[in-house]
Protein backbone atom coordinates (compact mmCIF):
# COMPACT_ATOMS: atom_id res chain seq x y z
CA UNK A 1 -14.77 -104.81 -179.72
CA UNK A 2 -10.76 -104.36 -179.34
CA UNK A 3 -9.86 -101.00 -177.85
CA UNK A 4 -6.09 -99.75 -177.94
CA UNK A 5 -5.33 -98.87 -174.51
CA UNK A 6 -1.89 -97.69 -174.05
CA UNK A 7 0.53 -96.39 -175.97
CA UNK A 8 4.55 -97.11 -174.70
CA UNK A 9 7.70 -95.79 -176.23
CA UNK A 10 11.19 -96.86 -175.80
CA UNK A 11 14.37 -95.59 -176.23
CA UNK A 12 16.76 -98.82 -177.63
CA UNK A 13 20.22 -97.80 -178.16
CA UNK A 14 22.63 -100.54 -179.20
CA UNK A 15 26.57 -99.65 -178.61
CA UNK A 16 27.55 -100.34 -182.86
CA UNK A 17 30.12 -97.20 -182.63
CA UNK A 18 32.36 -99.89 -180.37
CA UNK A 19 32.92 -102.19 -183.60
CA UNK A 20 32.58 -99.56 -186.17
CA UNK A 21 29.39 -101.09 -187.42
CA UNK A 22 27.96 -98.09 -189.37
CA UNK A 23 30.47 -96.03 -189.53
CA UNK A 24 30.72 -93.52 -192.93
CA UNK A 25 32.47 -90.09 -193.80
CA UNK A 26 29.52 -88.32 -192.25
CA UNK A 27 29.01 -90.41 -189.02
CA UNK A 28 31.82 -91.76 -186.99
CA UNK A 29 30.77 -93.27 -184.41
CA UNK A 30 27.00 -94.19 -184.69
CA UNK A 31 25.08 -96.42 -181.74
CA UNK A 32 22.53 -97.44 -183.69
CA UNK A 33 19.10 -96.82 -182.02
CA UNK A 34 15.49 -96.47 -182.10
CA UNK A 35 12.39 -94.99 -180.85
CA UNK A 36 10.02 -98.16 -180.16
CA UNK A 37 6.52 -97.92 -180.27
CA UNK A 38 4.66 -100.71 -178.65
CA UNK A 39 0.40 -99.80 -179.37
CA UNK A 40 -1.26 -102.15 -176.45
CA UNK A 41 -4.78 -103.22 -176.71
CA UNK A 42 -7.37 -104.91 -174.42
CA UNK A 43 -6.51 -108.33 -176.10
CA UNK A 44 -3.15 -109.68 -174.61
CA UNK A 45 -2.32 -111.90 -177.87
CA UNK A 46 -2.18 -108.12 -179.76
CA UNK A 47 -0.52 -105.46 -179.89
CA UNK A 48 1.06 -103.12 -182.96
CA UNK A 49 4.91 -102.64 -182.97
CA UNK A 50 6.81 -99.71 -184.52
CA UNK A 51 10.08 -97.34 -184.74
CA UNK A 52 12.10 -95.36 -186.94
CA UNK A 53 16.13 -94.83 -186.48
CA UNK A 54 18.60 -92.78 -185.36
CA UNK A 55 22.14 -93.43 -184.31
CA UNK A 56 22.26 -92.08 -181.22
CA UNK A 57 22.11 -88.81 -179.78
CA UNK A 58 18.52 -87.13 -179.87
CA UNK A 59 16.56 -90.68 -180.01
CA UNK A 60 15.03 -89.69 -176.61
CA UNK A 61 13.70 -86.79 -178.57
CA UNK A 62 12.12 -88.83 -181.53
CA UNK A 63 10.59 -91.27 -178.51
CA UNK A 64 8.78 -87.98 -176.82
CA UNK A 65 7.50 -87.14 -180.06
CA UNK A 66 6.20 -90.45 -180.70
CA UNK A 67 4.81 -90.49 -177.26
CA UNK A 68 2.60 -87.22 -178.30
CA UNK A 69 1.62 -88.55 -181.83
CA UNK A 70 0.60 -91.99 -180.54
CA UNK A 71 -1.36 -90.47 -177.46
CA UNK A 72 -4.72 -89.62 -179.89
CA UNK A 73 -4.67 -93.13 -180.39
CA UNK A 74 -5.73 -94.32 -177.16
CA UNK A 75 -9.24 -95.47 -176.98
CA UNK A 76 -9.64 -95.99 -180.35
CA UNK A 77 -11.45 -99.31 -181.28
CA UNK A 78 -9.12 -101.64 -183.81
CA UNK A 79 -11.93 -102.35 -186.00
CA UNK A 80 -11.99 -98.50 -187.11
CA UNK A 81 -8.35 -98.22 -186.96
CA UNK A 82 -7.51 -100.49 -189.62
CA UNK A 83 -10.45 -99.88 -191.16
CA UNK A 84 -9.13 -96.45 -192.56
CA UNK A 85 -5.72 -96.35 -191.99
CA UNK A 86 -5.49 -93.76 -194.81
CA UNK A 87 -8.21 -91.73 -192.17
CA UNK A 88 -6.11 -92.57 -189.23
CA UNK A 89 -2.94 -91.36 -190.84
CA UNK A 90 -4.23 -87.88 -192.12
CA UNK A 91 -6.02 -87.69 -188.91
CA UNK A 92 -2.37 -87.56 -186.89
CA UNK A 93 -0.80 -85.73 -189.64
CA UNK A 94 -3.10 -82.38 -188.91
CA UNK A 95 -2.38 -82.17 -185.50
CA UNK A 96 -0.96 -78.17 -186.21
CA UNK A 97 1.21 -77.41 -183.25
CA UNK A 98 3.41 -80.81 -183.90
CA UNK A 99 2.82 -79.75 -187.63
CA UNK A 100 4.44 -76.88 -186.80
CA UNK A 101 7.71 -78.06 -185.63
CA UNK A 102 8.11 -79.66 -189.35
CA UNK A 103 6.14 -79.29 -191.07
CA UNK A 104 6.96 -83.05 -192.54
CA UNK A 105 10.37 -82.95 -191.38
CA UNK A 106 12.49 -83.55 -188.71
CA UNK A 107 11.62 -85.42 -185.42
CA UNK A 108 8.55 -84.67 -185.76
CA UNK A 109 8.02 -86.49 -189.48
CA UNK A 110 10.12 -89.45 -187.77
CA UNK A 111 7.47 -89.80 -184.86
CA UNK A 112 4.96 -89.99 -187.30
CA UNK A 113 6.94 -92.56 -188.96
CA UNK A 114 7.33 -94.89 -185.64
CA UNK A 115 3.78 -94.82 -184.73
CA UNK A 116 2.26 -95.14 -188.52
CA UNK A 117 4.92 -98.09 -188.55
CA UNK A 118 3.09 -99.93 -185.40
CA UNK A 119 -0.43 -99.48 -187.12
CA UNK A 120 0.08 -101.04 -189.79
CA UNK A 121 2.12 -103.96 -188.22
CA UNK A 122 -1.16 -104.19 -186.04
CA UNK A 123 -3.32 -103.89 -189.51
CA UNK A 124 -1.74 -106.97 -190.91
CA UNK A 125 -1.76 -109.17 -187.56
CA UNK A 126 -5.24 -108.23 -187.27
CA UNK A 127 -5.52 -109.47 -190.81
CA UNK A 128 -3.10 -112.31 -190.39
CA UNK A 129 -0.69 -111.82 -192.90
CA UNK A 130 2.78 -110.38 -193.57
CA UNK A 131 2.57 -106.38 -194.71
CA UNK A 132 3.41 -107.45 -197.51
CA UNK A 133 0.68 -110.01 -198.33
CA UNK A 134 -1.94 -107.47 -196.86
CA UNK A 135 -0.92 -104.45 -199.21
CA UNK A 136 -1.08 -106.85 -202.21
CA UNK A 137 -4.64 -107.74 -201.47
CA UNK A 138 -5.90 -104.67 -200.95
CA UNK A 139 -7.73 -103.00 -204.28
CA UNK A 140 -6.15 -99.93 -206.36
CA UNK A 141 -8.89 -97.94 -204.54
CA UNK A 142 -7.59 -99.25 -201.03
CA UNK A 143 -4.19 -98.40 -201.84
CA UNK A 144 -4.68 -94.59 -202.88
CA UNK A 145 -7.14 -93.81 -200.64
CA UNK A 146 -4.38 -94.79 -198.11
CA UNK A 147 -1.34 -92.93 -199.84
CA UNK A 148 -0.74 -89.56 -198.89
CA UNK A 149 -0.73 -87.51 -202.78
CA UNK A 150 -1.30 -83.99 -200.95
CA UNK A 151 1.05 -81.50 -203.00
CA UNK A 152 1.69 -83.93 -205.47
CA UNK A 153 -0.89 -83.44 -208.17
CA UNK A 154 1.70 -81.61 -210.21
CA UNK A 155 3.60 -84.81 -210.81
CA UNK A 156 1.11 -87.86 -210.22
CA UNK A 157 -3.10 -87.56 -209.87
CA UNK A 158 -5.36 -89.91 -208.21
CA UNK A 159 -6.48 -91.09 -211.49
CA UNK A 160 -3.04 -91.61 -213.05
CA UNK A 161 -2.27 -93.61 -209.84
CA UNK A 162 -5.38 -96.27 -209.72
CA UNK A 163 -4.85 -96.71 -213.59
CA UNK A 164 -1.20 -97.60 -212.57
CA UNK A 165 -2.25 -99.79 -209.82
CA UNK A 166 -5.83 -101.16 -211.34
CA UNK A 167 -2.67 -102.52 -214.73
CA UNK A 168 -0.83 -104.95 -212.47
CA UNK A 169 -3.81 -106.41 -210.78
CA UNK A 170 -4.65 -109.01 -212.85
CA UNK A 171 -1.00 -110.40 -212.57
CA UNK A 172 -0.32 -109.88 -208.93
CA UNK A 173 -0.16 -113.51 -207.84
CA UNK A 174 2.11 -114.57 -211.29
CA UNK A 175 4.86 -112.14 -209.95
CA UNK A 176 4.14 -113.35 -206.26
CA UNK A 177 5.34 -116.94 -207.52
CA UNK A 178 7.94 -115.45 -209.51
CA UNK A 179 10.00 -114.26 -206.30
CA UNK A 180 9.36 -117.10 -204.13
CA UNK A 181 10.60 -119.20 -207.12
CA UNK A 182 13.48 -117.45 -207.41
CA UNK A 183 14.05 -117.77 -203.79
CA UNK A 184 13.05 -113.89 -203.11
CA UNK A 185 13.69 -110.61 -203.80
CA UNK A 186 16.87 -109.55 -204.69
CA UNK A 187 19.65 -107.60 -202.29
CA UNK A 188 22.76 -106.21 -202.05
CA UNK A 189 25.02 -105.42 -198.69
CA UNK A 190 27.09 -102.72 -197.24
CA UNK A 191 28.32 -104.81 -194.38
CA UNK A 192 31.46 -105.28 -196.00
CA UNK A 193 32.20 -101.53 -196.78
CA UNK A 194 32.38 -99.67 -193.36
CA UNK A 195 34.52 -96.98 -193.11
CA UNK A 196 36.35 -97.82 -189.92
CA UNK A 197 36.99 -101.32 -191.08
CA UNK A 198 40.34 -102.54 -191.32
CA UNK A 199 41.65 -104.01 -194.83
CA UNK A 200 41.98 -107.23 -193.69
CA UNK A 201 38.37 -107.04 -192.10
CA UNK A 202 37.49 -105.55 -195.65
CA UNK A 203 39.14 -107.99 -197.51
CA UNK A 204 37.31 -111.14 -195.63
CA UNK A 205 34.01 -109.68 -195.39
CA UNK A 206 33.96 -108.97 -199.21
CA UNK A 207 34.79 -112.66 -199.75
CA UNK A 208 32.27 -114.11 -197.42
CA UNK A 209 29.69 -111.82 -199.57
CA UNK A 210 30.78 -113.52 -202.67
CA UNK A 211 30.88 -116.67 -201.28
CA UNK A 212 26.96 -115.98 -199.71
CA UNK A 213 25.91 -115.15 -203.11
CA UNK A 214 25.57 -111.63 -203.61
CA UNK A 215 26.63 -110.01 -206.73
CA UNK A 216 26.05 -106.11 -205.41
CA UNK A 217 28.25 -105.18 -202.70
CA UNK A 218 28.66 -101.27 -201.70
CA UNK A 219 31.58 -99.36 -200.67
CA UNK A 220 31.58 -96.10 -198.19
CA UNK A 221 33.70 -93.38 -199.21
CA UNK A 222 34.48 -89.67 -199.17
CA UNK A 223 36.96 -89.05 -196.11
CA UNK A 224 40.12 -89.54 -198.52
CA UNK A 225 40.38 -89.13 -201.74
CA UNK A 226 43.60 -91.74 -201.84
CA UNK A 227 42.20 -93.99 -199.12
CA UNK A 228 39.06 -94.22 -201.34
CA UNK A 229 41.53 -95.54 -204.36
CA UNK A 230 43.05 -97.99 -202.03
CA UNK A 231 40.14 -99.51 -200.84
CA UNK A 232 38.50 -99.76 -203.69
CA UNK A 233 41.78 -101.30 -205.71
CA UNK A 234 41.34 -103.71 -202.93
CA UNK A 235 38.07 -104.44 -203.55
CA UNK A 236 38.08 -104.61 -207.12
CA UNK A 237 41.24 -107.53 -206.48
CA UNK A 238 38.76 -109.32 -204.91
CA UNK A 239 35.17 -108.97 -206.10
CA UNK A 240 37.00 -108.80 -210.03
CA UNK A 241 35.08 -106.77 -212.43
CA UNK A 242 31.81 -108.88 -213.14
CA UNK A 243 30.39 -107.73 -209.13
CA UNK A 244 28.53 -104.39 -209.29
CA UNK A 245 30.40 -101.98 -206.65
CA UNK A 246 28.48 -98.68 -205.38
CA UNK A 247 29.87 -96.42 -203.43
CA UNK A 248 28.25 -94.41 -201.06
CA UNK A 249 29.73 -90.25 -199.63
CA UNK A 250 26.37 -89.90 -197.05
CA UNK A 251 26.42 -86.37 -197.97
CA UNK A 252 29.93 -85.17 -197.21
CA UNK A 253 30.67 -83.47 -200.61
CA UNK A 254 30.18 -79.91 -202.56
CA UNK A 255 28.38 -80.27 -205.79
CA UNK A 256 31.68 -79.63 -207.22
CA UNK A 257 34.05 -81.74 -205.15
CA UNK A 258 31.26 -84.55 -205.57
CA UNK A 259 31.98 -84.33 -209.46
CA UNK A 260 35.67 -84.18 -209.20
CA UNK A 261 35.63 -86.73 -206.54
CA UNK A 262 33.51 -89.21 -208.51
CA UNK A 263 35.98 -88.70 -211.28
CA UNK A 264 38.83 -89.80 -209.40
CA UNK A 265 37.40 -93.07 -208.72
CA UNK A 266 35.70 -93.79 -212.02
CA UNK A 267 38.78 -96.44 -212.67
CA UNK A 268 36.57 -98.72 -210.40
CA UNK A 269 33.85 -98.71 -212.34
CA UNK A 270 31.45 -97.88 -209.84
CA UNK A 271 27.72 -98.55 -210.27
CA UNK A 272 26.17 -95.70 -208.23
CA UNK A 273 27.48 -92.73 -206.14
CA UNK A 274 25.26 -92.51 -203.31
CA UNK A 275 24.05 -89.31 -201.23
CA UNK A 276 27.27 -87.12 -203.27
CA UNK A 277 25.88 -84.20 -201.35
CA UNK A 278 23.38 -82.43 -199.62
CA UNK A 279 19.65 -85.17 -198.87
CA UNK A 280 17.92 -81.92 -199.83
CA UNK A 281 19.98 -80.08 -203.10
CA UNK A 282 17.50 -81.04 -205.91
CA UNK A 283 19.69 -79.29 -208.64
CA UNK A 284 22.88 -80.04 -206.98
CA UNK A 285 22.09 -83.73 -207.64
CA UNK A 286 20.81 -82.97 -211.42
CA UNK A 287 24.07 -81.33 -211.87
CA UNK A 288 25.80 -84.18 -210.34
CA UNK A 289 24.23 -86.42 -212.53
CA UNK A 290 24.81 -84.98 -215.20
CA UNK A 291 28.70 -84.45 -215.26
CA UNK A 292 29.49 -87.98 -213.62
CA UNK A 293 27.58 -90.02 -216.61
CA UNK A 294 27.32 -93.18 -216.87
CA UNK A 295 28.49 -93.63 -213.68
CA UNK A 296 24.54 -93.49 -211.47
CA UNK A 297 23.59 -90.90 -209.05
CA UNK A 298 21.32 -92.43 -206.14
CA UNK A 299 20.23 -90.95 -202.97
CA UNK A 300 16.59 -90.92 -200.52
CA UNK A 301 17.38 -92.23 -197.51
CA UNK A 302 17.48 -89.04 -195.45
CA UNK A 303 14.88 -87.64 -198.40
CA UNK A 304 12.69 -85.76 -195.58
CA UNK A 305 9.18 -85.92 -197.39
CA UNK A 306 7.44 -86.84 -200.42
CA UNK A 307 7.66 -83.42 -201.99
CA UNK A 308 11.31 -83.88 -202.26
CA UNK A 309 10.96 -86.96 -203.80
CA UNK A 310 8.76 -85.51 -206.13
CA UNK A 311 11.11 -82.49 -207.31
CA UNK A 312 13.72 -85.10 -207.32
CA UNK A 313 11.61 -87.26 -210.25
CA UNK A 314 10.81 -83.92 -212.21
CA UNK A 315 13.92 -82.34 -211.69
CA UNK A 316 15.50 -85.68 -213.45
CA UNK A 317 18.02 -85.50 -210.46
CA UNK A 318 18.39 -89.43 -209.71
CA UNK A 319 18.44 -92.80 -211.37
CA UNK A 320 17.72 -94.54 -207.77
CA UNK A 321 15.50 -93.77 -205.28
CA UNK A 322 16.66 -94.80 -201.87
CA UNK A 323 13.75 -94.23 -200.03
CA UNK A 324 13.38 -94.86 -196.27
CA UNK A 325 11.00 -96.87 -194.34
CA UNK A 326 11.20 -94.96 -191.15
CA UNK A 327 12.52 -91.66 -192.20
CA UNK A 328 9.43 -91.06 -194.86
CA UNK A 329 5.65 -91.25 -193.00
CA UNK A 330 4.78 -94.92 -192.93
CA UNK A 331 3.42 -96.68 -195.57
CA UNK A 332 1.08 -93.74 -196.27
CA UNK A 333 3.63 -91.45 -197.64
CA UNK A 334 5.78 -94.49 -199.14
CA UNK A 335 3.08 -95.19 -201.68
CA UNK A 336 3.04 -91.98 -203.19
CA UNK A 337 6.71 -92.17 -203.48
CA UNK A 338 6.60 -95.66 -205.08
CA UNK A 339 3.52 -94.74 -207.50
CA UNK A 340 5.93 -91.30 -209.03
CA UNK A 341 9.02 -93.46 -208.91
CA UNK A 342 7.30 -95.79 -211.37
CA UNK A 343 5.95 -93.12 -213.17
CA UNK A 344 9.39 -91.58 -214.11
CA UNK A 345 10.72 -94.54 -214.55
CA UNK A 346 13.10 -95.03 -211.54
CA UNK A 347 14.09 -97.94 -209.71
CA UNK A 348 13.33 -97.93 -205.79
CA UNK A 349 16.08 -99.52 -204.29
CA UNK A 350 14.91 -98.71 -200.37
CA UNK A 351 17.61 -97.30 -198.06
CA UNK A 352 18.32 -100.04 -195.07
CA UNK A 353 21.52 -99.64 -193.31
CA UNK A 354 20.08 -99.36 -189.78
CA UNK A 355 18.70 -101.33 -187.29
CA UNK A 356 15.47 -103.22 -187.89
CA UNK A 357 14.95 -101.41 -191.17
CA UNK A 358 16.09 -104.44 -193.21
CA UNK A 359 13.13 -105.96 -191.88
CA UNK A 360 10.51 -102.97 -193.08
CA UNK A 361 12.05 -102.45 -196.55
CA UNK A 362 11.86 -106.32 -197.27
CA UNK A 363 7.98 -106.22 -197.22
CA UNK A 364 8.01 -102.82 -199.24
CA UNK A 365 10.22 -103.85 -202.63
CA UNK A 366 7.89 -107.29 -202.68
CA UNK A 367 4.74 -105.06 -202.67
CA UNK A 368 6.87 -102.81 -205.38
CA UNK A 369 7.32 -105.48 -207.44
CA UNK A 370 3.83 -106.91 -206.94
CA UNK A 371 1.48 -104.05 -207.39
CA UNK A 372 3.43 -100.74 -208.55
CA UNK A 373 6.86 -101.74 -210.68
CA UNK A 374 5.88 -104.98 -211.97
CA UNK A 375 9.58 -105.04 -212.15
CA UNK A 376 13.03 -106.29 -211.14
CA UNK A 377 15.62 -105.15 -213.58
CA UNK A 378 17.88 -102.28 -211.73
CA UNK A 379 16.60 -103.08 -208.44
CA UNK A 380 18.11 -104.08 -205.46
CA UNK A 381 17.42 -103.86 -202.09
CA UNK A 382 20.10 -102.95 -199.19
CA UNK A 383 20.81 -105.54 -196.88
CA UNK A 384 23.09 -105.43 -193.52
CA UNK A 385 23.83 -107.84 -191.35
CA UNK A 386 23.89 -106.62 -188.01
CA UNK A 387 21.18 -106.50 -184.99
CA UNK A 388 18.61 -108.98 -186.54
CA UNK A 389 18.81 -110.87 -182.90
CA UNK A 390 16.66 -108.25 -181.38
CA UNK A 391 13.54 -109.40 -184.07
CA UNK A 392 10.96 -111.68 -182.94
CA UNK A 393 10.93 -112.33 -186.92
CA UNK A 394 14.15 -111.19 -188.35
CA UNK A 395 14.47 -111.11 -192.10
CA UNK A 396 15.87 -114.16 -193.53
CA UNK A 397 18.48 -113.19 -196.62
CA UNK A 398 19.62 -116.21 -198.47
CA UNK A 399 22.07 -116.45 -201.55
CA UNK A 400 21.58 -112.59 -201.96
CA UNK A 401 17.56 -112.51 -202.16
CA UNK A 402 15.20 -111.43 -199.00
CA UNK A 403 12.86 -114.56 -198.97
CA UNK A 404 9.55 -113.99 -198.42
CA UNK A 405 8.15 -113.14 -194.91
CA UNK A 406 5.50 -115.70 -193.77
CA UNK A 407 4.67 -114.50 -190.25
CA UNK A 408 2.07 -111.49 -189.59
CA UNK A 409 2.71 -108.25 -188.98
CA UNK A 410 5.48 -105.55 -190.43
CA UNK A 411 8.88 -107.75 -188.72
CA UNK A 412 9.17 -105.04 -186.78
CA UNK A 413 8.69 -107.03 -182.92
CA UNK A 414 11.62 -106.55 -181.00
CA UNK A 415 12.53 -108.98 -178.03
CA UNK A 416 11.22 -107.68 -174.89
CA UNK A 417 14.51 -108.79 -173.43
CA UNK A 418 16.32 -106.59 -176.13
CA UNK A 419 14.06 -103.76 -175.07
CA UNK A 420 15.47 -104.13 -171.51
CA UNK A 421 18.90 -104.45 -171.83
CA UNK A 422 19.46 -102.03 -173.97
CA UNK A 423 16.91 -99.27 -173.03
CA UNK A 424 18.83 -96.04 -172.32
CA UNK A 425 19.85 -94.92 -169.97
CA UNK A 426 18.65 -97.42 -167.64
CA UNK A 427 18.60 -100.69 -169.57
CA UNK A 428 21.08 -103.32 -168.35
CA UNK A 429 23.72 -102.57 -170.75
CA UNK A 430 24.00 -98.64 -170.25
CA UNK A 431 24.13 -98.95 -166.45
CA UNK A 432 26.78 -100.87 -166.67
CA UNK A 433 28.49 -99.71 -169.83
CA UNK A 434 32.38 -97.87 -169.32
C-alpha cells in the first residue's frame, strides 16, 4: 500500500519580460511562471508533478490555492487514487467554500488545474506509460466516467459521448502508427511573432522556422494598426504566400474594432484571428465571425470553464478551439471539451504559449486524434520554444511535428535545480536579480 504523504507547492517565476519572450498587445512584460505541485508519497521512486501558468504577478496566489485543494489529498492510498480519478476529481471540485470563490473560474479553477495535473502525471507513472498512452487504453466507459459533463447535457449526453468514443476504438492503434510514421503530431509556433521583437529578430526567427520545417507560423498583433501592416508585409516577404500565417489580438479589441481591424489586414491573408476580443463574449465572437469570413475566428485559451466552451460550440462562435491544459480543470474537464468539439465539428488546436504547457498539450492532441477526432485535417498544435530546460522530459518538436512522448508520466517534472533557482522570492535568481 502507497500512501501520498505530502503535498508541496512552489512558486517558479522565470524573468521572460527581460527578452520580450511572451510579450503581446495585452501583456507587456510577462515573467512567465507557475504554481508547482509536487504530490509526495511513501515510495521515494514516486511522486505526481503538476502546475498551471501565469505570467507573473498573483502566482503566489494560484500556489496557496493549490496548497488548499491538494491538502484533502494527503493520506490517501495511490491504489484508490488512480483508481477513480473521475471520483477523486469531483471529490475536490465540491469542496463549497473554494467553490465559492469561482465557482469554476479564476484562481481557484487554476488550482484545481495544478493539482488534477499532478494526479494524473502520477496515474500514468503508476501505470508506466506516457498520458497519452494511458488515456488511449482506457475504455469509452473509463473515459466518461472520468470527464466532467455536469451542465452540459444540453449540448453532449453520456450516451452520445461513449457512442463517440466506443466508434474509434477499434482503430486506435492504426492512427497510433499513423503519427509516429509521420514523425508526430503536427505544430505550429509563435516564437517568431512576439510583439516586442525587433524586425531583424522577426525576420531571422521566421526563417529559422521555415528552415525547421514548419509550415504554420503565428503573428501577434493589435497594438498598431500600421505596425501590424508592417510586420506582417515583412513576414509575408519572407514566409511567401504558400505558409499559413495567424495572427493573434489576446483580447485587446471591441467587437467592432476587432472587425474593422481584421479587415485592415486581410491583404495578408491571414488564417485565423485569435482571441479578437473579450475570452468570455460568446456573441461578440459569433458576430466576429461572421463579418470577417473566410478569414477564421479562434480563441480558448483563457476559456474559463467548460460551459463556455459549450455556448461557444452552440452559439457557432469559433472555427478553433484553443483550449488550455492548465487554465481548464485537468484532464477531467478537457474531455468534455474535446468530446463537444468533435461533435460540432471543430478542430482543437490546444493553446500553448507558456511555460511547460507545450509539454501537457502534446499528450492531449495525440489522445484527440487517437480516441475522439480520429482526425488531423485543420489541426495544429502551438508550439514555443522557450523554457523546455527546466523539464526532466521536455517535448521533443522535430520538422514541425511533436514526436511522440515515450517516458511516463504527463512531461510535466521540472528540475529540482530549476525549482530552486528560480523559486520566488527566495530562489537564487530573485535574490540576486536587479
Amino acid at each position: 500500500m502507497t500512501l501520498i504523504t505530502e503535498v508541496t507547492v512552489h512558486d517558479v517565476r522565470f524573468p521572460t519580460s527581460l527578452t520580450q519572450d511572451g510579450s503581446d498587445a495585452m501583456n507587456k512584460d510577462g515573467d512567465y511562471s507557475a504554481a508547482y505541485v509536487v504530490l509526495h508519497t511513501d515510495d521515494p521512486a514516486l511522486a505526481g508533478y503538476g502546475f498551471t501558468f501565469t505570467i507573473g504577478r498573483g502566482n503566489d496566489l494560484c500556489a496557496e490555492a493549490a496548497r488548499q485543494r491538494g491538502a484533502h489529498l494527503v493520506g490517501r492510498r495511490i491504489e484508490d487514487v488512480v483508481a477513480d480519478l473521475g471520483g477523486v476529481y469531483r471529490e475536490l471540485a465540491s469542496d463549497s467554500q473554494l467553490r465559492w470563490l469561482g465557482p469554476e473560474k479564476g484562481v481557484v479553477h487554476l488550482a484545481m488545474a495544478a493539482v488534477m495535473n499532478a494526479v494524473w502525471d502520477l496515474a500514468a507513472r503508476v501505470a508506466g506509460v506516457p498520458l497519452w498512452r494511458l488515456l488511449s487504453e482506457m475504455t469509452p466507459e473509463q473515459l466518461v466516467d472520468a470527464a466532467d459533463l455536469r451542465y452540459l447535457s444540453d449540448a453532449l449526453t453520456r450516451e452520445e459521448a461513449l457512442a463517440m468514443l466506443r466508434d474509434k476504438v477499434a482503430t486506435r492503434e492504426q492512427r497510433v502508427a499513423q503519427l509516429a510514421e509521420a514523425g508526430g503530431y503536427p505544430c505550429y509556433t509563435t516564437s517568431a511573432g512576439w510583439l516586442g521583437y525587433s524586425d531583424d529578430k522577426l525576420r531571422r526567427l521566421l526563417e529559422e522556422a521555415l528552415d525547421s520545417g514548419y509550415r504554420h507560423l503565428k503573428i501577434k498583433v493589435g497594438a498598431d494598426v500600421e505596425e501590424d501592416v508592417r510586420r506582417l508585409r515583412i513576414a509575408r516577404e519572407v514566409v511567401g504566400w504558400d505558409v499559413d500565417l495567424m495572427i493573434d489580438a489576446n483580447q485587446v479589441w471591441d467587437v467592432p474594432q476587432a472587425i474593422e481591424w481584421v479587415g485592415r489586414l486581410a491583404e495578408f491573408k491571414p488564417l485565423w484571428i485569435e482571441e479578437p476580443t473579450s475570452p468570455d463574449d460568446v456573441l461578440g465572437h459569433a458576430r466576429i465571425r461572421r463579418e470577417v469570413a473566410p478569414i477564421k475566428v479562434a480563441t480558448g485559451e483563457h476559456g474559463m470553464n467548460r460551459v463556455l466552451f459549450k455556448q461557444m460550440f452552440q452559439a457557432e462562435a469559433i472555427d478553433f478551439c484553443q483550449l488550455d491544459s492548465a487554465r481548464l480543470a485537468s484532464v477531467n474537464e478537457i474531455l468534455g471539451v474535446y468530446l463537444m468539439a468533435s461533435k460540432f465539428g471543430v478542430p482543437v488546436c490546444p493553446h500553448a504559449g507558456g511555460v511547460g504547457l507545450c509539454e501537457l498539450v502534446q499528450h492531449l492532441s495525440i489522445f484527440d486524434f487517437v480516441c475522439v477526432s480520429g482526425s488531423l485535417e485543420g489541426r495544429v498544435t502551438e508550439f514555443v520554444d522557450h523554457l523546455h530546460e527546466h523539464f526532466v522530459d521536455p517535448c521533443v518538436v522535430e520538422s514541425g511535428h511533436y514526436v511522440l512522448p515515450s517516458q511516463p508520466g504527463y512531461s510535466a517534472q521540472m528540475h529540482d535545480d530549476s525549482v530552486r533557482r528560480f523559486a520566488y522570492p527566495r530562489g537564487e535568481y530573485w535574490r540576486t536579480a536587479p
